[in-house]
C-alpha atoms as a PDB file:
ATOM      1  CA  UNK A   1     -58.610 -13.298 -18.121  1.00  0.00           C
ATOM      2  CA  UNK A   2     -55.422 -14.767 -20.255  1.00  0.00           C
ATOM      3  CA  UNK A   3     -56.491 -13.101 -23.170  1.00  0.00           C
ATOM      4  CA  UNK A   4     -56.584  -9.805 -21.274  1.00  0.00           C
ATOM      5  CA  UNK A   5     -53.528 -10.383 -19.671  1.00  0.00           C
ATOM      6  CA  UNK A   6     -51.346 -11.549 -22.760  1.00  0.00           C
ATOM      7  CA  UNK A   7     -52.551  -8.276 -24.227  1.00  0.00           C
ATOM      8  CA  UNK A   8     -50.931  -6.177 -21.405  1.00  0.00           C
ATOM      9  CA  UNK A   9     -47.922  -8.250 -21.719  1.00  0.00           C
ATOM     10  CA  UNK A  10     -47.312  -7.343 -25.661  1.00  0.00           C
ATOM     11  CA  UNK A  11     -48.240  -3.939 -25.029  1.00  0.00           C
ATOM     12  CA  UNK A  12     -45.927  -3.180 -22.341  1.00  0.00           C
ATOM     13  CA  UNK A  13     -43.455  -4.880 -24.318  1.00  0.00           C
ATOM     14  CA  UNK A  14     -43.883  -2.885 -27.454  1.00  0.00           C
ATOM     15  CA  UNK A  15     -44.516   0.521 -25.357  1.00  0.00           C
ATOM     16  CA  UNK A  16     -40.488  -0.894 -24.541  1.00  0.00           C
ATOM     17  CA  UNK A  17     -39.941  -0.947 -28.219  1.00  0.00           C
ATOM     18  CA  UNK A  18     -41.498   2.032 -29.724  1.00  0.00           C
ATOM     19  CA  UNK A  19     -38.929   4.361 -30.542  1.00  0.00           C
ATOM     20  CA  UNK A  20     -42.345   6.832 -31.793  1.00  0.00           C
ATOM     21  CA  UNK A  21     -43.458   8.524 -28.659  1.00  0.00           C
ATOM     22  CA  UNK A  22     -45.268  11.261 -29.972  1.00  0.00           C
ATOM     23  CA  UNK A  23     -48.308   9.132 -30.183  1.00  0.00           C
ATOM     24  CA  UNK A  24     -48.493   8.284 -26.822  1.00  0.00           C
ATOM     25  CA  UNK A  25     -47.286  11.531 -25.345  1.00  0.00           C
ATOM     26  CA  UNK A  26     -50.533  12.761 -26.994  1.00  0.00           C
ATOM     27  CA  UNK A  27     -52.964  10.531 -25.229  1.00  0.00           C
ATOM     28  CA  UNK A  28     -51.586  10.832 -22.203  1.00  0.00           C
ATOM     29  CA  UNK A  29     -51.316  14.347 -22.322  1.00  0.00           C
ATOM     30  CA  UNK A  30     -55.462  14.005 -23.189  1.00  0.00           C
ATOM     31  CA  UNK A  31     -55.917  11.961 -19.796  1.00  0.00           C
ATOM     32  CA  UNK A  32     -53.633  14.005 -18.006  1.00  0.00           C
ATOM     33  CA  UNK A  33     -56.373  17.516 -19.079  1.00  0.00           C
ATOM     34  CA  UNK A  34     -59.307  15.841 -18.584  1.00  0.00           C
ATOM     35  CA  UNK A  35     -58.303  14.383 -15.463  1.00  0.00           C
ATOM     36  CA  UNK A  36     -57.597  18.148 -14.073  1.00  0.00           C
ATOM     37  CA  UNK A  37     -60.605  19.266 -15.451  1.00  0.00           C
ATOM     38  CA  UNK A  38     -62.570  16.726 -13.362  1.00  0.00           C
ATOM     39  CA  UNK A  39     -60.632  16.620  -9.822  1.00  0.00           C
ATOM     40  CA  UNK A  40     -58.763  20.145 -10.292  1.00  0.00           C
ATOM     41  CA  UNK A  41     -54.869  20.203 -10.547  1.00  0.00           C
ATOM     42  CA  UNK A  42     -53.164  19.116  -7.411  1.00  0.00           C
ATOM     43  CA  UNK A  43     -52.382  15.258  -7.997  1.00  0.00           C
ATOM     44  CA  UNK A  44     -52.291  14.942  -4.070  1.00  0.00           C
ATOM     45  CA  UNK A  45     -56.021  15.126  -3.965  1.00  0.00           C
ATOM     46  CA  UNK A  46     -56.766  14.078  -7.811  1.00  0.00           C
ATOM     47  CA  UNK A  47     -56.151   9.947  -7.719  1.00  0.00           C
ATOM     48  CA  UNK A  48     -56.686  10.076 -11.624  1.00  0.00           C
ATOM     49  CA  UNK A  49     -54.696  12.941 -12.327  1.00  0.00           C
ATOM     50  CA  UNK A  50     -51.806  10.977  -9.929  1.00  0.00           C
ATOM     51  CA  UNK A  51     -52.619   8.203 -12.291  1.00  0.00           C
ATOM     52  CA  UNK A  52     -51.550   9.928 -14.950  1.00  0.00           C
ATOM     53  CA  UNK A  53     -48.945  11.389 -14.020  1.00  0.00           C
ATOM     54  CA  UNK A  54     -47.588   8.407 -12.741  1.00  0.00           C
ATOM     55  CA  UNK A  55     -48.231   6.998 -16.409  1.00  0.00           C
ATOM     56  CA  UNK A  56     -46.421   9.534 -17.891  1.00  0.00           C
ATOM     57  CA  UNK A  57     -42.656   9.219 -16.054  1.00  0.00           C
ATOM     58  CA  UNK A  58     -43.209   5.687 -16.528  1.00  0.00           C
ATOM     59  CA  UNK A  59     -42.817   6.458 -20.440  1.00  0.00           C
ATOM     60  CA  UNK A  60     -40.535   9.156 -20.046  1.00  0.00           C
ATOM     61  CA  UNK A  61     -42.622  11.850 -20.753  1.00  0.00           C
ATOM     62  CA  UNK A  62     -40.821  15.533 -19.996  1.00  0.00           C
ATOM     63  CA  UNK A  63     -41.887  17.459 -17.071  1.00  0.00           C
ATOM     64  CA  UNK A  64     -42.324  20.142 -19.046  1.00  0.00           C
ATOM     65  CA  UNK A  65     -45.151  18.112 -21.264  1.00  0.00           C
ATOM     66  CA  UNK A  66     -46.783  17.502 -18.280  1.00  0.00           C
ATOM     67  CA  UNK A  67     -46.764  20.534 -16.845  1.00  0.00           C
ATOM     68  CA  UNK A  68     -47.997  22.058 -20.309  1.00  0.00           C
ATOM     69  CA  UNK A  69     -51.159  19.775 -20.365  1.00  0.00           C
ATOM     70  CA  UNK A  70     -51.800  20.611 -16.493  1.00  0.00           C
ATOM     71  CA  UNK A  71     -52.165  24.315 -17.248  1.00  0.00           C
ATOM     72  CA  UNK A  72     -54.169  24.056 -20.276  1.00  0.00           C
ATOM     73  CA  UNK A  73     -56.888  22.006 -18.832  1.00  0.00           C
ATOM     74  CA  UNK A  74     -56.754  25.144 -16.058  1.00  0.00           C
ATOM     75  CA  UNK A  75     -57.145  27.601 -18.613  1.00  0.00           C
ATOM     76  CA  UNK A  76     -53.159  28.979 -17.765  1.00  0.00           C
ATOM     77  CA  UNK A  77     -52.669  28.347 -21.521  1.00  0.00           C
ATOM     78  CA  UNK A  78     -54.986  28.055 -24.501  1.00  0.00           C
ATOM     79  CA  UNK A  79     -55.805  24.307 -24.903  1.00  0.00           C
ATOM     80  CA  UNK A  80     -58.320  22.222 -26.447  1.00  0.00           C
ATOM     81  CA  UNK A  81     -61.665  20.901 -24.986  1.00  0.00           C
ATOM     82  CA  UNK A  82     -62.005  17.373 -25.593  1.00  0.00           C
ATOM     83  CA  UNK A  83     -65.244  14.929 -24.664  1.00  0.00           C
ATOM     84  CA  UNK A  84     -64.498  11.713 -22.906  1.00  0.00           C
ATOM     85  CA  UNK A  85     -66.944   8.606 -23.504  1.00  0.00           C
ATOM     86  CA  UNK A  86     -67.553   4.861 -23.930  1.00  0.00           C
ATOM     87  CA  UNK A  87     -67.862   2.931 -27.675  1.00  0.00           C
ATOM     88  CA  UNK A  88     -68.864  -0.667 -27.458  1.00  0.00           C
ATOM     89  CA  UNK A  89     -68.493  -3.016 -30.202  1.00  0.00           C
ATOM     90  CA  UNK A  90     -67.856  -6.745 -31.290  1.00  0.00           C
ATOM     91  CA  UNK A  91     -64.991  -8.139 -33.123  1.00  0.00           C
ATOM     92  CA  UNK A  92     -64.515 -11.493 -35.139  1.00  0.00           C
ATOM     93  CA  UNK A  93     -66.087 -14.516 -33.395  1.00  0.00           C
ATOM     94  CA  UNK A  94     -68.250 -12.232 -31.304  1.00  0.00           C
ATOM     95  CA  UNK A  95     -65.818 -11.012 -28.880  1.00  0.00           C
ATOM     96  CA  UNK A  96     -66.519  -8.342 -27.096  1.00  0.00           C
ATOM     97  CA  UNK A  97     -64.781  -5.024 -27.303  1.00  0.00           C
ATOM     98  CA  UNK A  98     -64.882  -1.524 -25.338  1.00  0.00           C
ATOM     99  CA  UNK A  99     -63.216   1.639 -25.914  1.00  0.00           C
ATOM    100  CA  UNK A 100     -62.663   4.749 -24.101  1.00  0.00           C
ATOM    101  CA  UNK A 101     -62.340   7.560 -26.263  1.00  0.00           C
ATOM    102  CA  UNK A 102     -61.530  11.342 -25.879  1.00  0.00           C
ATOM    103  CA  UNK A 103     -61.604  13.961 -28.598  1.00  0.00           C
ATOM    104  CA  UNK A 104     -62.780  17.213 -29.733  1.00  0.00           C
ATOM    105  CA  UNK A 105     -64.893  15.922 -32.766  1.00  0.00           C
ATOM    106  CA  UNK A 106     -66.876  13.446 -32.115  1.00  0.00           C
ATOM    107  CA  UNK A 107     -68.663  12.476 -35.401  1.00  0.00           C
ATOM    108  CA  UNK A 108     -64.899  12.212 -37.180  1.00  0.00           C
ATOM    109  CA  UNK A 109     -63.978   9.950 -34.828  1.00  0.00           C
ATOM    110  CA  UNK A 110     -67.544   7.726 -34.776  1.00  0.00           C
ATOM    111  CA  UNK A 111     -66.750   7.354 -38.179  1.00  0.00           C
ATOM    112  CA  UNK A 112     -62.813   6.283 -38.139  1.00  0.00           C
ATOM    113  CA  UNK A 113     -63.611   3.994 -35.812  1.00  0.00           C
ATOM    114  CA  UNK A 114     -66.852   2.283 -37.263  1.00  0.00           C
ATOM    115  CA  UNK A 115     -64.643   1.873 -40.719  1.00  0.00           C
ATOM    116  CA  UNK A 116     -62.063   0.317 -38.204  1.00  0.00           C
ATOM    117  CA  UNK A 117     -64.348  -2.622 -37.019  1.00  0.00           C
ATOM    118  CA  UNK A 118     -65.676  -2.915 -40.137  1.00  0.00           C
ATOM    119  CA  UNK A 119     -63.086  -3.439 -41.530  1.00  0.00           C
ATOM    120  CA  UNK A 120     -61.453  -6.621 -39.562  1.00  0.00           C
ATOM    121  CA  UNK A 121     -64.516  -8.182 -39.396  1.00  0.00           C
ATOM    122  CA  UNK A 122     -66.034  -6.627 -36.456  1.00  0.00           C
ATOM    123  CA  UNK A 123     -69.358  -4.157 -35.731  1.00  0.00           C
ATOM    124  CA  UNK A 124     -69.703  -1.250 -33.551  1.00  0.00           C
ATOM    125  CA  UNK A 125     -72.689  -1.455 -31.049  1.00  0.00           C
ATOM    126  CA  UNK A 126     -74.956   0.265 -28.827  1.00  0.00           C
ATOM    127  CA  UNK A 127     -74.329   1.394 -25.552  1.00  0.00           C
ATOM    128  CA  UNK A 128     -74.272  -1.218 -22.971  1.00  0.00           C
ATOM    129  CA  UNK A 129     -73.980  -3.915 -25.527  1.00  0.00           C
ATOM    130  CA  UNK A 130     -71.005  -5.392 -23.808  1.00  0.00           C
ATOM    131  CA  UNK A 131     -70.524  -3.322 -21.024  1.00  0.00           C
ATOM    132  CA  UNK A 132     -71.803  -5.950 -18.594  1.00  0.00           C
ATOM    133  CA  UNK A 133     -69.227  -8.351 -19.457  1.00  0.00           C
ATOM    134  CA  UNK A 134     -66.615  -7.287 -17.926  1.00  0.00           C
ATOM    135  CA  UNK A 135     -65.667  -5.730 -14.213  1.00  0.00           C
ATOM    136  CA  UNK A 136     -63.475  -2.240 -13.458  1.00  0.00           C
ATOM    137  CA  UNK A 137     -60.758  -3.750 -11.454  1.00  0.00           C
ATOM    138  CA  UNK A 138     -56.746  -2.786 -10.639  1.00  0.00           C
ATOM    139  CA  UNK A 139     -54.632  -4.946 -12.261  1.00  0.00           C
ATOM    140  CA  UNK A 140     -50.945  -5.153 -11.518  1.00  0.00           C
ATOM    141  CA  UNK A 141     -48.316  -7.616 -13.211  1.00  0.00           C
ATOM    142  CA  UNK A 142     -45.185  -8.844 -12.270  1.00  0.00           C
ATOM    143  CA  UNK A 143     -42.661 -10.254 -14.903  1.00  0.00           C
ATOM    144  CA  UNK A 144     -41.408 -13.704 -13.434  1.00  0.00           C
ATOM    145  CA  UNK A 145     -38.330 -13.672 -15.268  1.00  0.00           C
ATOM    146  CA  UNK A 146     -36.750 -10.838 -13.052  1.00  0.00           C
ATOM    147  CA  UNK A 147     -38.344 -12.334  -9.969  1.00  0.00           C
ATOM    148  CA  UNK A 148     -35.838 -12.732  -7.203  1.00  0.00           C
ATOM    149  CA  UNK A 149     -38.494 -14.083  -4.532  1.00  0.00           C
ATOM    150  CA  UNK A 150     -40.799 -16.765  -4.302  1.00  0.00           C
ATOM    151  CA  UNK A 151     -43.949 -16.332  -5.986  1.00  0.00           C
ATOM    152  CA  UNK A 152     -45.807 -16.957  -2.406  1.00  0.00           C
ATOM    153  CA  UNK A 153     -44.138 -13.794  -1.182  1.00  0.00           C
ATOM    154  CA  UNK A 154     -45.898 -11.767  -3.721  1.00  0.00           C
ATOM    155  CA  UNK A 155     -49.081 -13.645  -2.789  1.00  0.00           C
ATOM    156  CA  UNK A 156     -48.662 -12.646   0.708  1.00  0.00           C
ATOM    157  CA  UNK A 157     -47.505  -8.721  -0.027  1.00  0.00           C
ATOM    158  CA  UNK A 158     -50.061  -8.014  -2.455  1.00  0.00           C
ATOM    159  CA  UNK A 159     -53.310  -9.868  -0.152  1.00  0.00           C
ATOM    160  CA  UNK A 160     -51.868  -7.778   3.020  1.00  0.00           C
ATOM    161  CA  UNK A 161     -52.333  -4.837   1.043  1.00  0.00           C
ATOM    162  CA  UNK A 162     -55.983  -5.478   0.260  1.00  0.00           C
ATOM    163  CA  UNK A 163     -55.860  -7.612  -3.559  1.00  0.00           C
ATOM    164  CA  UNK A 164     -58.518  -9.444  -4.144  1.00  0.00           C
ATOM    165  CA  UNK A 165     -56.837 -12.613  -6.847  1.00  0.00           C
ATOM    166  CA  UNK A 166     -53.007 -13.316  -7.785  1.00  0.00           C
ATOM    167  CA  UNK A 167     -52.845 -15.897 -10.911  1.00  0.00           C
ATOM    168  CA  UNK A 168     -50.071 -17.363 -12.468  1.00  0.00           C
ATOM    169  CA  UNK A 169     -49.643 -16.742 -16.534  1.00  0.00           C
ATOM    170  CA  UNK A 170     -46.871 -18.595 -17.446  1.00  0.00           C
ATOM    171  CA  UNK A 171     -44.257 -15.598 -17.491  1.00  0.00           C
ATOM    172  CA  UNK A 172     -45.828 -13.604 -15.343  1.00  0.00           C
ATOM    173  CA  UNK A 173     -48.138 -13.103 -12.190  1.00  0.00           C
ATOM    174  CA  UNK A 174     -51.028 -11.051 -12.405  1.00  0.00           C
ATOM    175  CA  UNK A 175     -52.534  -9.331  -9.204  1.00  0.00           C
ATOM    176  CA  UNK A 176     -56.628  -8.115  -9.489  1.00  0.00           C
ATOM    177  CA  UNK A 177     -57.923  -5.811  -7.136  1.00  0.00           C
ATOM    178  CA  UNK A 178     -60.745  -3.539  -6.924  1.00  0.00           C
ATOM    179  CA  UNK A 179     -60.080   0.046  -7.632  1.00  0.00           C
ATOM    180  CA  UNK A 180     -60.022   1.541  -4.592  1.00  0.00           C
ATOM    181  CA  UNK A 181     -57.426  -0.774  -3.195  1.00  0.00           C
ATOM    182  CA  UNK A 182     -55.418  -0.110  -6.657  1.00  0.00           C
ATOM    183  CA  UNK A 183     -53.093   2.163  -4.956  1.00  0.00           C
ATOM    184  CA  UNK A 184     -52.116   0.837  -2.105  1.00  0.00           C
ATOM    185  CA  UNK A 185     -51.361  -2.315  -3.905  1.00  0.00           C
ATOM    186  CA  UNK A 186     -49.338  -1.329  -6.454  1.00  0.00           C
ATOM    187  CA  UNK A 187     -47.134   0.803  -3.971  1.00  0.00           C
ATOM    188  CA  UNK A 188     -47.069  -2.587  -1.515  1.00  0.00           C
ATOM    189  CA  UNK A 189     -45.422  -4.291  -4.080  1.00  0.00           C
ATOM    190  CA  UNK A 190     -43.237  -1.634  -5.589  1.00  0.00           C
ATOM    191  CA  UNK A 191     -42.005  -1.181  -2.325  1.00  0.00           C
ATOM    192  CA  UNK A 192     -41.093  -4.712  -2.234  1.00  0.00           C
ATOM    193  CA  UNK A 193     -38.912  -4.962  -4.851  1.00  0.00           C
ATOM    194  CA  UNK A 194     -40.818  -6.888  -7.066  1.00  0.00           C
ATOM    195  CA  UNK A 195     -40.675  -6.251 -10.786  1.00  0.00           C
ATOM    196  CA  UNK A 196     -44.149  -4.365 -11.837  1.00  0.00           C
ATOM    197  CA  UNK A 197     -44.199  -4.108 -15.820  1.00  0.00           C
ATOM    198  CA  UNK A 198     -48.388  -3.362 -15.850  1.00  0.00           C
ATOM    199  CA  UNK A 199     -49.698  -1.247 -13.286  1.00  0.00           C
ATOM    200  CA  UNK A 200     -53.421   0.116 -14.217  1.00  0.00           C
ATOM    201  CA  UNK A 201     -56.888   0.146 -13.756  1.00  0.00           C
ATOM    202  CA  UNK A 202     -58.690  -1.813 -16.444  1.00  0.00           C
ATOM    203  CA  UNK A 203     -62.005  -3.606 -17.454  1.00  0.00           C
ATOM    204  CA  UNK A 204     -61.825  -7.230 -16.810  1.00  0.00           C
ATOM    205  CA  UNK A 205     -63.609 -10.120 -18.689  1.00  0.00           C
ATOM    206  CA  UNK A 206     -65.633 -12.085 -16.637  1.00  0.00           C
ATOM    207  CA  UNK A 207     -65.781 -15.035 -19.677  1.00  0.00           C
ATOM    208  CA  UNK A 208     -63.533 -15.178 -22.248  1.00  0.00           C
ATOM    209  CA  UNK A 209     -64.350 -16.105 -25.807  1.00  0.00           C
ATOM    210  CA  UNK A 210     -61.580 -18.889 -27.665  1.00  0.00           C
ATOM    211  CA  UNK A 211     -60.244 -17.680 -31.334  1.00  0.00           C
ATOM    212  CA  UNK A 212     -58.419 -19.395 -34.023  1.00  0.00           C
ATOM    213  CA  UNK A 213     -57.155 -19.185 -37.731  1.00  0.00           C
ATOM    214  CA  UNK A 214     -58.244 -15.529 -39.656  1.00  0.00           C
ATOM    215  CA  UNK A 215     -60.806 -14.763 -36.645  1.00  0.00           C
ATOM    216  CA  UNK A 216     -57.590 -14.227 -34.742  1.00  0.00           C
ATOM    217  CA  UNK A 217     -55.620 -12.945 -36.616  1.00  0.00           C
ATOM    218  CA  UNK A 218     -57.783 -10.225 -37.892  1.00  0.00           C
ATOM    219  CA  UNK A 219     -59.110  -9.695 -33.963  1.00  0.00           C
ATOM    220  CA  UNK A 220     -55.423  -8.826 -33.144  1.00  0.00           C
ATOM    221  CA  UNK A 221     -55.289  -6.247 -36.424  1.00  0.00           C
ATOM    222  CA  UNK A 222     -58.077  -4.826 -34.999  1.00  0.00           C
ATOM    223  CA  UNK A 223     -56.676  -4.194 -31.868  1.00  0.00           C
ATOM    224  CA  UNK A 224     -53.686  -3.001 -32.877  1.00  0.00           C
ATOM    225  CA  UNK A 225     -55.364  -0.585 -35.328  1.00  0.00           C
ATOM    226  CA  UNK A 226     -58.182   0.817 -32.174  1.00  0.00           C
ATOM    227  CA  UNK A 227     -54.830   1.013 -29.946  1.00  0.00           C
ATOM    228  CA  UNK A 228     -52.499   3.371 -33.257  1.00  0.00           C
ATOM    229  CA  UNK A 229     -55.973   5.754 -33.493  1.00  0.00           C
ATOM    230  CA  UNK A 230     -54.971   9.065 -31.477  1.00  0.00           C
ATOM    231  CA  UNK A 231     -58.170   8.979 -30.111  1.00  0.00           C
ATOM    232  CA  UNK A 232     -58.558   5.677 -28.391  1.00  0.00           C
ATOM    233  CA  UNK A 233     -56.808   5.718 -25.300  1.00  0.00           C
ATOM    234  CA  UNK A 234     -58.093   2.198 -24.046  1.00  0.00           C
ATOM    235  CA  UNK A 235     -58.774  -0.790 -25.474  1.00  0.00           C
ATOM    236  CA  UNK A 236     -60.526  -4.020 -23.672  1.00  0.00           C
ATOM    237  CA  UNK A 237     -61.454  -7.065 -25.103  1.00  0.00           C
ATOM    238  CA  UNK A 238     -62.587 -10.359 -23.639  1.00  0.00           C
ATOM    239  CA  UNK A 239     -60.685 -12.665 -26.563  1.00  0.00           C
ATOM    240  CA  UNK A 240     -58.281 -15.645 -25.983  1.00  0.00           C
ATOM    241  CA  UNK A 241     -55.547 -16.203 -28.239  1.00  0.00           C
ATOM    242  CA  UNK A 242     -53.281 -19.054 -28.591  1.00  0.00           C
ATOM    243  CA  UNK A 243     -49.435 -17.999 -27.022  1.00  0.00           C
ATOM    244  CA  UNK A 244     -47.897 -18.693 -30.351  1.00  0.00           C
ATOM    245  CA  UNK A 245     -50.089 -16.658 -32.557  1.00  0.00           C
ATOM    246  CA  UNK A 246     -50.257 -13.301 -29.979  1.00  0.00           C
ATOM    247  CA  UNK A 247     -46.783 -13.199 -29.848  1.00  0.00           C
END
């Protein structure tokens, strides 16, 4: 789980950083139309579209972005039709790597991405190679730096509201729950006051695999270069990475 979690951590941190937002206006504008084109538009009865939107004021995206993806996945304005599915894959030292991907041409991307692994030591897979390693949970994370209350009172706000496992990680606190509850216990805790920096639904590790020297190094190139591709719009791994080398 650390090596999930330190990964949220720099990404959050570097989402802070990234003065580049077209990028990630893209793929969230890609979740954002195939979310409608699953649950319909309202957000009040679409939790993923919610999601999204919710994702998308959290990195400033305009209203009118949103609004512009909304009606093109309902056919208001011409848009285009992208297909949403798994890759699995392994990276140095055999850890184990899933993707979710969305685009509208899907042997160009096959092929970015196989070069990708291949290239920092890695392999792409078949389907349901590593699947089973890990578990769809909600994972919340609150930076203990800007903490103002007692760690316990987190533990107690974030169980009431149905969590399932709080863990300390050094800087942080990270709150697991299962997906359903996801919701109502990042709101709990917002509500609170405490300081959410990750608030998402993920795949969790159940095991995590230990990597040193080049293995991690070029595991964290890797993941940087799945995360830059416009169309990966999650990565999961179940590495571990020593604090001074992820950072």
């Amino acid at each position: 789980m650390s090596g999930h979690s330190k990964w949220a951590n720099i990404k959050h941190r570097k989402g802070r950083q990234d003065a580049k937002k077209a990028k990630i206006y893209t793929k969230i504008g890609k979740e954002i139309v195939i979310a409608v084109k699953q649950g319909g538009s309202d957000p009040d009865v679409n939790a993923r579209l919610k999601m999204a939107i919710q994702k998308a004021r959290a990195n400033n995206m305009p209203m009118d972005n949103i609004t512009r993806n909304i009606q093109k996945a309902s056919g208001e304005l011409e848009g285009v039709n992208y297909e949403e599915f798994p890759y699995e894959g392994y990276g140095p030292g055999g850890a184990a790597v899933m993707l979710d991907i969305m685009t509208d041409n899907r042997n160009r991307t096959a092929g970015e991405v196989r070069h990708l692994f291949s290239k920092y030591g890695g392999n792409l897979g078949e389907s349901g190679c590593v699947a089973w390693m890990f578990d769809k949970k909600g994972l919340i994370m609150i930076d203990k730096e800007d903490l103002k209350a007692d760690p316990d009172d987190v533990m107690m706000t974030a169980l009431e509201a149905g969590a399932e496992d709080m863990k300390d990680e050094g800087d942080s606190i990270e709150v697991t729950c299962a997906p359903e509850e996801f919701e109502a216990v990042e709101t709990a805790l917002r509500e609170a006051g405490f300081p959410v920096t990750v608030a998402e639904i993920t795949m969790v590790p159940q095991t995590t695999v230990a990597l040193e020297g080049s293995e991690a190094e070029k595991m964290l190139k890797l993941m940087d270069a799945l995360e830059d591709h416009d169309d990966v719009q999650n990565v999961y791994s179940n590495f571990d990475i020593d604090d001074e080398m992820m950072e």
